[in-house]
Protein backbone atom coordinates (compact mmCIF):
# COMPACT_ATOMS: atom_id res chain seq x y z
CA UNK A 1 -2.42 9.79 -31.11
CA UNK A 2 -6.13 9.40 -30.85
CA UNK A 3 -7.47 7.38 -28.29
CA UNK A 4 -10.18 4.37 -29.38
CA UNK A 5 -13.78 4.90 -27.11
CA UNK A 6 -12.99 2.24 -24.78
CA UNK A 7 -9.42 2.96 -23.73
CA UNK A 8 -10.54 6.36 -23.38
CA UNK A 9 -13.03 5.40 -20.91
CA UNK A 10 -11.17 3.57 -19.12
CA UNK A 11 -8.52 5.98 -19.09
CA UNK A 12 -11.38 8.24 -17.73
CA UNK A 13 -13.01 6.23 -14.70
CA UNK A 14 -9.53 5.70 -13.50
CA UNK A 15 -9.00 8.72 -12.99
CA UNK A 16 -11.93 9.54 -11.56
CA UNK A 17 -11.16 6.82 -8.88
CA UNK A 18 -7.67 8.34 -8.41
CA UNK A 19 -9.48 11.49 -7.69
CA UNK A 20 -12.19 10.20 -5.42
CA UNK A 21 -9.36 8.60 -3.54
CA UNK A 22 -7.55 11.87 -2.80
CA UNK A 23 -10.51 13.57 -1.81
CA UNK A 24 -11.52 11.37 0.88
CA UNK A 25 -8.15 11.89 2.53
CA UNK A 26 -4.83 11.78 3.33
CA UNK A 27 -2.89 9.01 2.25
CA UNK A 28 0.98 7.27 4.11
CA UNK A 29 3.19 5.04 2.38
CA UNK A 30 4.90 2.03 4.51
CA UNK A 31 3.64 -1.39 5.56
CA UNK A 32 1.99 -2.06 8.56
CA UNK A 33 1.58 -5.61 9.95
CA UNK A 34 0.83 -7.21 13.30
CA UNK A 35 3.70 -8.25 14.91
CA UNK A 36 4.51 -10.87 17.55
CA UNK A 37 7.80 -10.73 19.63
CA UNK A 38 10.19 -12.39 22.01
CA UNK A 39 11.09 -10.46 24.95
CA UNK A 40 13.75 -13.37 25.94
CA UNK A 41 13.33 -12.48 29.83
CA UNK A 42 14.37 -16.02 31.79
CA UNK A 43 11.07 -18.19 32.47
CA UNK A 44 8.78 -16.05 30.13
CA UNK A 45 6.42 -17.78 28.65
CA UNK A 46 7.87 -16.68 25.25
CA UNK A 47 11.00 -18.78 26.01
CA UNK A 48 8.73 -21.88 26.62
CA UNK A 49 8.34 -24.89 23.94
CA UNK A 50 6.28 -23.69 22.27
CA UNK A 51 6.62 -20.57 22.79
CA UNK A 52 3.50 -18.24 23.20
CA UNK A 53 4.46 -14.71 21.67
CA UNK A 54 3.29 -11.57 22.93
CA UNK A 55 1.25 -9.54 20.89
CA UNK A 56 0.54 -8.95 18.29
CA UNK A 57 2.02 -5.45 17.80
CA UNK A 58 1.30 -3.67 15.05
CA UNK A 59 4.49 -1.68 13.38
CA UNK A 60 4.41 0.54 10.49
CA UNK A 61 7.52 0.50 8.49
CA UNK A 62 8.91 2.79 5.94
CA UNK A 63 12.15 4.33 4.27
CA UNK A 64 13.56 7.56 5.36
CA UNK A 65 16.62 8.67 3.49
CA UNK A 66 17.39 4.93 2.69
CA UNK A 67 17.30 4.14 6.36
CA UNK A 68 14.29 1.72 7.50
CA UNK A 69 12.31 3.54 10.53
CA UNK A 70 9.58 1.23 12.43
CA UNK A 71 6.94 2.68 14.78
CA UNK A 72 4.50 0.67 17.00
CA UNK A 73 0.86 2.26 16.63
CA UNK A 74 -1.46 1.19 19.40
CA UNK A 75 -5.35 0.36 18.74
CA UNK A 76 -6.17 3.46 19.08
CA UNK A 77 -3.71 5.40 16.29
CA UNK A 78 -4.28 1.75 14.43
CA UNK A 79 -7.80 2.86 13.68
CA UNK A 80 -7.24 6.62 12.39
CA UNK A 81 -4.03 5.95 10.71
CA UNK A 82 -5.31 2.84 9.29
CA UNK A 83 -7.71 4.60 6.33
CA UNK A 84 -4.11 5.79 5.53
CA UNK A 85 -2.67 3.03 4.50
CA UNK A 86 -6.07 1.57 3.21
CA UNK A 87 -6.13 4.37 0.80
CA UNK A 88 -2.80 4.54 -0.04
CA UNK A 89 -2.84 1.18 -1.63
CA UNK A 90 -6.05 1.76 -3.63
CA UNK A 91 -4.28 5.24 -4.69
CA UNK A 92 -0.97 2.53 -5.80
CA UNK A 93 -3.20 0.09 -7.83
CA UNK A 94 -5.19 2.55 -9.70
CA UNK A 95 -2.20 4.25 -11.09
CA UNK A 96 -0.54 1.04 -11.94
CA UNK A 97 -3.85 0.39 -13.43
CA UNK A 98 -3.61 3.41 -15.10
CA UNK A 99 0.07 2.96 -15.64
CA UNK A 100 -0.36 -0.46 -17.52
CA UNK A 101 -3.50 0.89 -19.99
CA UNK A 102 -1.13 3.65 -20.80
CA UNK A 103 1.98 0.94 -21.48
CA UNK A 104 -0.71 -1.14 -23.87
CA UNK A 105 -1.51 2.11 -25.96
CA UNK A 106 2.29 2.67 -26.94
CA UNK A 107 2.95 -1.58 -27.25
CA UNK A 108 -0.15 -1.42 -29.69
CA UNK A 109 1.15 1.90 -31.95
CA UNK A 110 0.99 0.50 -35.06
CA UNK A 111 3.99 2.66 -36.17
CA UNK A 112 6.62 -0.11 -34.49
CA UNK A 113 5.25 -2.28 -37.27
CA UNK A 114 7.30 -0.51 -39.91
């Protein structure tokens, strides 16, 4: 099936992004958020009304082997792991950019309107 000039240069700069992305890195999967916790110690002042949290924590979660695994990162790991994650998600929306201009090429074959 032949491609029209403007889907195919589409098609085209996405994947040049895709492969920008991979060059400038390494990329992890998992979310990573900022936490905040109760440590439910008698007369902390997390138990108080209201309570004042500690943290914020930041935790990276992921699957392994259909098991959820959670790891703390401190400020430190937070800023070189962090391009990561950044990267990662730009990585997951330009192939489901990709993945949705590929979806509108079949939807638009003329040949289902036999």
């Amino acid at each position: 099936m032949k491609l029209d000039a403007k889907t195919r240069a589409r098609a085209k700069h996405l994947a040049a992004q895709i492969t920008k992305v991979t060059q400038e890195g390494l990329v992890a999967q998992g979310t990573v958020i900022g936490r905040l916790t109760r440590c439910k110690r008698d007369g902390c002042r997390c138990s108080e009304d209201p309570p004042r949290l500690h943290g914020p924590f930041t935790s990276w979660t992921r699957k392994i082997n259909n098991k959820t695994v959670t790891r703390y990162f401190n400020d430190e790991q937070m800023a070189d792991y962090g391009p990561f994650f950044e990267r990662a998600k730009r990585l997951r929306n330009l192939i489901a950019e990709l993945e949705e201009l590929g979806l509108q090429v079949i939807e638009n074959d003329p040949r289902w309107k036999r």
